[in-house]
Structure formats: structure tokens, C-alpha cells
PDB file of N, CA and C in Angstrom:
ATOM      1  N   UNK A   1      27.038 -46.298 -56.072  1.00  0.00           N
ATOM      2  CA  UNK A   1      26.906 -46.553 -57.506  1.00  0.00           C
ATOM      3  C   UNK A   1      25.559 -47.228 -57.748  1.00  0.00           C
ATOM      4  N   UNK A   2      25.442 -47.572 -58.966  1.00  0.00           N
ATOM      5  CA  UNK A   2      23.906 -48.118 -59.590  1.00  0.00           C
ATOM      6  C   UNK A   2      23.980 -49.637 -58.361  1.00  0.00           C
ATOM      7  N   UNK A   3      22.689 -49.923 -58.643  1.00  0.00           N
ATOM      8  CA  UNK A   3      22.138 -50.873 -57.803  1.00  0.00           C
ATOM      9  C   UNK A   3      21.976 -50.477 -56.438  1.00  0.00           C
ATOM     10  N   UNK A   4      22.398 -51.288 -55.413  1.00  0.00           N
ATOM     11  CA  UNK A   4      21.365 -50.940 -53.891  1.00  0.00           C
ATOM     12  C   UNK A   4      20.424 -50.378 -53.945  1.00  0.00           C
ATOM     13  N   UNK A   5      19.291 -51.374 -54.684  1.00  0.00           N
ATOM     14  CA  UNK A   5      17.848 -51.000 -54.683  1.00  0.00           C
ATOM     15  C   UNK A   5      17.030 -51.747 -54.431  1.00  0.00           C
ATOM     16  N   UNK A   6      16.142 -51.613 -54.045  1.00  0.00           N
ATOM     17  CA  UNK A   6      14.643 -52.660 -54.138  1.00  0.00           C
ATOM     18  C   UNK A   6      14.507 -53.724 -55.321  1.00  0.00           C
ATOM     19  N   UNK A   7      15.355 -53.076 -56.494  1.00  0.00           N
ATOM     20  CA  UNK A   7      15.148 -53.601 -58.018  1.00  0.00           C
ATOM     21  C   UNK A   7      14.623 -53.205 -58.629  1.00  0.00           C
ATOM     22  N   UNK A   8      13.576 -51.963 -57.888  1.00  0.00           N
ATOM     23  CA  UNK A   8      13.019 -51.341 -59.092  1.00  0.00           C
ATOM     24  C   UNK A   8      13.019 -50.127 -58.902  1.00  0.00           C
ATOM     25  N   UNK A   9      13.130 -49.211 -60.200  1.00  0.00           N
ATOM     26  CA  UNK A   9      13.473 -47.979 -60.203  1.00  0.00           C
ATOM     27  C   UNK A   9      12.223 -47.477 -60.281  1.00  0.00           C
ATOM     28  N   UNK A  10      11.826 -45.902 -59.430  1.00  0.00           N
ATOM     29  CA  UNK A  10      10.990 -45.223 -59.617  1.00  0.00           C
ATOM     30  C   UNK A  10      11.493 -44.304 -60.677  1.00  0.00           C
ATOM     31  N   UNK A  11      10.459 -44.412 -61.875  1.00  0.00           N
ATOM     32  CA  UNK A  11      10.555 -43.953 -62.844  1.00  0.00           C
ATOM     33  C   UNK A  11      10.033 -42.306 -62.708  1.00  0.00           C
ATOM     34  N   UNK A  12       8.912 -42.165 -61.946  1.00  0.00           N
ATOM     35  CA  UNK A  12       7.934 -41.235 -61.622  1.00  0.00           C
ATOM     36  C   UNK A  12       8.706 -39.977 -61.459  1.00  0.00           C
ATOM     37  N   UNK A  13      10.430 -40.267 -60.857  1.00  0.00           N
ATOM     38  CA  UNK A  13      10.968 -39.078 -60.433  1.00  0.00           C
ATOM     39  C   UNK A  13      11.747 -39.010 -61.582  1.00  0.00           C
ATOM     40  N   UNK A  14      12.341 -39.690 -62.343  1.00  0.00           N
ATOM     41  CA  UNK A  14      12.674 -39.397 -63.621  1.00  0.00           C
ATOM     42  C   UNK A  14      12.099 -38.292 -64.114  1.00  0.00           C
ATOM     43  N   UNK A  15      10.712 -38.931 -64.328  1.00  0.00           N
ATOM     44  CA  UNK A  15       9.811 -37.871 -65.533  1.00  0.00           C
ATOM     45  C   UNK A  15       9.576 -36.320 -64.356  1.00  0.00           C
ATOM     46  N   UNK A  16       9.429 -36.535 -63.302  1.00  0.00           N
ATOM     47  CA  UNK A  16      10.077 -34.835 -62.357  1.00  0.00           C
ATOM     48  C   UNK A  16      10.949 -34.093 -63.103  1.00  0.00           C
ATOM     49  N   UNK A  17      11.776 -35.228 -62.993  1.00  0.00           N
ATOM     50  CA  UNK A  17      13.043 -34.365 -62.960  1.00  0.00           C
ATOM     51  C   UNK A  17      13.284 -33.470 -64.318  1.00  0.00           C
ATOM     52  N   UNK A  18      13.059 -34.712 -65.223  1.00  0.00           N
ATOM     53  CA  UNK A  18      12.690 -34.249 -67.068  1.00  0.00           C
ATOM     54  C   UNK A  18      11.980 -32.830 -67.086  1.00  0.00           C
ATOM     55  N   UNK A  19      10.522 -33.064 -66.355  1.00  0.00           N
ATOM     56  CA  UNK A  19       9.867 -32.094 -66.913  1.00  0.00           C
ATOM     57  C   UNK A  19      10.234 -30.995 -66.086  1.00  0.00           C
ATOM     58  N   UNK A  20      11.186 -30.338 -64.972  1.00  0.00           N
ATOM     59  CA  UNK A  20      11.364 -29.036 -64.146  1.00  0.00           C
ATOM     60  C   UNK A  20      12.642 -28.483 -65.498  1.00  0.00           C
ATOM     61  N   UNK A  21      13.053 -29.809 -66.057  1.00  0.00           N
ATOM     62  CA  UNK A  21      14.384 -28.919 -67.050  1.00  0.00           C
ATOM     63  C   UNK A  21      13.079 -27.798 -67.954  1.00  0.00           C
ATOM     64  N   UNK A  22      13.974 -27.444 -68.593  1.00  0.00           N
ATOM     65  CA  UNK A  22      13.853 -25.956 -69.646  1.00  0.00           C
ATOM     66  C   UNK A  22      12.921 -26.101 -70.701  1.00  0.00           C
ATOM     67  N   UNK A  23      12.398 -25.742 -71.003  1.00  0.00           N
ATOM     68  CA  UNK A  23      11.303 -26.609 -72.627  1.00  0.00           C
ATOM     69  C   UNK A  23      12.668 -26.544 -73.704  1.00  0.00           C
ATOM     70  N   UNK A  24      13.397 -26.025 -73.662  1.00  0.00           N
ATOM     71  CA  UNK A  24      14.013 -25.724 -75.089  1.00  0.00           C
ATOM     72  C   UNK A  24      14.969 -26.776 -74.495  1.00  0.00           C
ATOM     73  N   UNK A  25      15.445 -27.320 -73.941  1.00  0.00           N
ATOM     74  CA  UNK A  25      16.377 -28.350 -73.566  1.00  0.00           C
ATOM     75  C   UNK A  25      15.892 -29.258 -74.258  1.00  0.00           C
ATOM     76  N   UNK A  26      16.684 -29.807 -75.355  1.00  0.00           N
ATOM     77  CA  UNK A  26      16.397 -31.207 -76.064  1.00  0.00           C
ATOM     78  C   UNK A  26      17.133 -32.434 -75.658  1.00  0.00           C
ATOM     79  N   UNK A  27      17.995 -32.264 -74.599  1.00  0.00           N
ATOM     80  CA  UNK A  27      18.969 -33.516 -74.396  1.00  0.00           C
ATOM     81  C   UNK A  27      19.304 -33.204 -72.893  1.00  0.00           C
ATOM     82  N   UNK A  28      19.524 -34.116 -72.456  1.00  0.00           N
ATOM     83  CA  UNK A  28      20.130 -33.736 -70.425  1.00  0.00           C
ATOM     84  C   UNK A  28      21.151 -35.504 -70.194  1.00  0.00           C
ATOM     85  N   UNK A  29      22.263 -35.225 -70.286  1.00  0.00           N
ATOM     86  CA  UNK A  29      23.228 -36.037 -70.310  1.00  0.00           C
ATOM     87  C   UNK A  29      23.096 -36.541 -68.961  1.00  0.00           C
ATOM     88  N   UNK A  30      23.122 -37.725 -68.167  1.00  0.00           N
ATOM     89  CA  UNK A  30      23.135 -37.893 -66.496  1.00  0.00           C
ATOM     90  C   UNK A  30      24.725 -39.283 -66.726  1.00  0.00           C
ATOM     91  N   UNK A  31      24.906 -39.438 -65.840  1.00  0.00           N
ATOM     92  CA  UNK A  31      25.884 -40.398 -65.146  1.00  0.00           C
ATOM     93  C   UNK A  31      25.166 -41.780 -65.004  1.00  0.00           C
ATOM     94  N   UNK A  32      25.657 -42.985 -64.906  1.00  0.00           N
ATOM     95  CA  UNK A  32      24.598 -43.581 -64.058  1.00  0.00           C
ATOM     96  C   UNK A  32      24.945 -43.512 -62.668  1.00  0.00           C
ATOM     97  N   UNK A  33      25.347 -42.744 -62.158  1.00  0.00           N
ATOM     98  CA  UNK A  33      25.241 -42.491 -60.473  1.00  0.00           C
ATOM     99  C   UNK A  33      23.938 -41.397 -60.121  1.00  0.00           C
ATOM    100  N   UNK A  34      24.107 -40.540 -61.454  1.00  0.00           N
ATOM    101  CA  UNK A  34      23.134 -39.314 -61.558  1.00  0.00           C
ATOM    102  C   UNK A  34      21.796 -40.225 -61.241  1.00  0.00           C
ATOM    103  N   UNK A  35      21.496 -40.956 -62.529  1.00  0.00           N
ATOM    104  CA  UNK A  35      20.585 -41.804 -63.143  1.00  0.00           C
ATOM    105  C   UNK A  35      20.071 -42.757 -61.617  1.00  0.00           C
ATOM    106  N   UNK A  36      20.946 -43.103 -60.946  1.00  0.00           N
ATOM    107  CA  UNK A  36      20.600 -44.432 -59.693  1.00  0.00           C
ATOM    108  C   UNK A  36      20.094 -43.115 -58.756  1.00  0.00           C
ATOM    109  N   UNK A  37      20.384 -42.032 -58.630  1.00  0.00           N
ATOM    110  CA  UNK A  37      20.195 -41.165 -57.489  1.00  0.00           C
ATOM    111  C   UNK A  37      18.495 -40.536 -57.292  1.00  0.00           C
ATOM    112  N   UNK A  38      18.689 -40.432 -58.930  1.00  0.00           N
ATOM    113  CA  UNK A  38      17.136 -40.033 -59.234  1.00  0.00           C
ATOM    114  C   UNK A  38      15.724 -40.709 -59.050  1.00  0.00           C
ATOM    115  N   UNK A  39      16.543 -42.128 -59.427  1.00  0.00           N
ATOM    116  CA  UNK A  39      15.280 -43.443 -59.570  1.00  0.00           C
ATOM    117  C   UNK A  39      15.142 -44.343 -58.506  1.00  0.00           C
ATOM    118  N   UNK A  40      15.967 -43.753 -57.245  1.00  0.00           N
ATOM    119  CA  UNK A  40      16.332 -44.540 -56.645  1.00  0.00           C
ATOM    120  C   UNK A  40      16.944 -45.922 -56.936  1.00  0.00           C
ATOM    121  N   UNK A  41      18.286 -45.960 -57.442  1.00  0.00           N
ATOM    122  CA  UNK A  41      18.794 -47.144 -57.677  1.00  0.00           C
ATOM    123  C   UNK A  41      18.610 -47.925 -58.507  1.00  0.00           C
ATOM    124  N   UNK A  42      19.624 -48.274 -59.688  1.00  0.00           N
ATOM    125  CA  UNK A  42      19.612 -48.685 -61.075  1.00  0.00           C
ATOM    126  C   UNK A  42      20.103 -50.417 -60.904  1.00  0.00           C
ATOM    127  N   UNK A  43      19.608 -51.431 -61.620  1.00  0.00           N
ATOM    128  CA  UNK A  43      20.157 -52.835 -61.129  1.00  0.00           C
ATOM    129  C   UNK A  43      21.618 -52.897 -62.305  1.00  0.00           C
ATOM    130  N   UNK A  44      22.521 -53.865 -61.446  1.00  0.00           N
ATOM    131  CA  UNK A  44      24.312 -53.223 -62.081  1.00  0.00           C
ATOM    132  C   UNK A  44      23.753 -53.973 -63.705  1.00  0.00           C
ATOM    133  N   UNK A  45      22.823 -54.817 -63.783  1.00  0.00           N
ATOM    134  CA  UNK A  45      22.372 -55.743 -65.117  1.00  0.00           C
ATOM    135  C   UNK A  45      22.149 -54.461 -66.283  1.00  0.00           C
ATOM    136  N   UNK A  46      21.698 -53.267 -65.819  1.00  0.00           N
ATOM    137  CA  UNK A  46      21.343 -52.502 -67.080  1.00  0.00           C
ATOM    138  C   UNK A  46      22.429 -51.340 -66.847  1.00  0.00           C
ATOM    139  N   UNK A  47      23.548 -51.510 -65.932  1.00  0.00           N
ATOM    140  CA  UNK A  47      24.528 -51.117 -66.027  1.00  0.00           C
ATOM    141  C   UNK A  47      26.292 -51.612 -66.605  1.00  0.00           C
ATOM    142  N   UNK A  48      26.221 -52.800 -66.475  1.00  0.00           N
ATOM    143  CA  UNK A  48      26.998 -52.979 -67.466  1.00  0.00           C
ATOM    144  C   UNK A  48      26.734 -54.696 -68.078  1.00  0.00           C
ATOM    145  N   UNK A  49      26.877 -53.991 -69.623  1.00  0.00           N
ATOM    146  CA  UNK A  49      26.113 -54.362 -70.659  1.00  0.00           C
ATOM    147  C   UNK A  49      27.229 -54.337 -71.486  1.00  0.00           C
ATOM    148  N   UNK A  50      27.289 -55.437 -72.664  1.00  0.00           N
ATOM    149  CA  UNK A  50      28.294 -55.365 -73.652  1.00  0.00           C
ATOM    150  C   UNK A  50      27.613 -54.924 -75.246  1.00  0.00           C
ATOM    151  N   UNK A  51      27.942 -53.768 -75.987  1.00  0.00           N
ATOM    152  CA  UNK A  51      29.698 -53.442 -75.483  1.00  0.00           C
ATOM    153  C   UNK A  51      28.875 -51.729 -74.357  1.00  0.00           C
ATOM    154  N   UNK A  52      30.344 -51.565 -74.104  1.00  0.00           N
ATOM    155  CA  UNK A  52      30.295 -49.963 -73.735  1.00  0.00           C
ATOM    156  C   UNK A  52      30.638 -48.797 -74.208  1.00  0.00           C
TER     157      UNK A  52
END
């Protein structure tokens, strides 16, 4: 799950990942497991947050 990271997320593969989707794709829904997998690891602080 999110966290087990360094603390900081590489954003760099985010914007990869963004830009290989479709041009006409206006939205791409992720998980935050999706989200920690991509960035290498999300901190649980910007995972849970009130409310939900």
C-alpha cells in the first residue's frame, strides 16, 4: 500500500505515464496503490486525510 518510500515521490514517472495515455483521454482514474506503484510510494499523510 501507499507509503514504503524514501518520502518522496517521483513525480517524473507520473507525467510518463500521463503522457503514453491517449490524447483524447481527459481523465485516468488510479487507486492509491496504482498511484504509490507509479511514483514509487505515496506517504500514508496524503493518504488518509479527513474527510474521505
Amino acid at each position: 500500500m501507499p507509503g514504503e518510500s524514501n518520502g518522496r515521490a517521483d513525480w517524473t514517472r507520473l507525467r510518463e505515464f500521463l503522457a503514453a495515455r491517449p490524447k483524447n483521454e481527459d481523465a485516468v482514474g488510479l487507486s492509491w496503490v496504482e498511484l504509490s506503484q507509479i511514483v514509487g510510494g505515496v506517504p500514508d499523510s496524503a493518504v488518509r486525510h479527513y474527510p474521505q
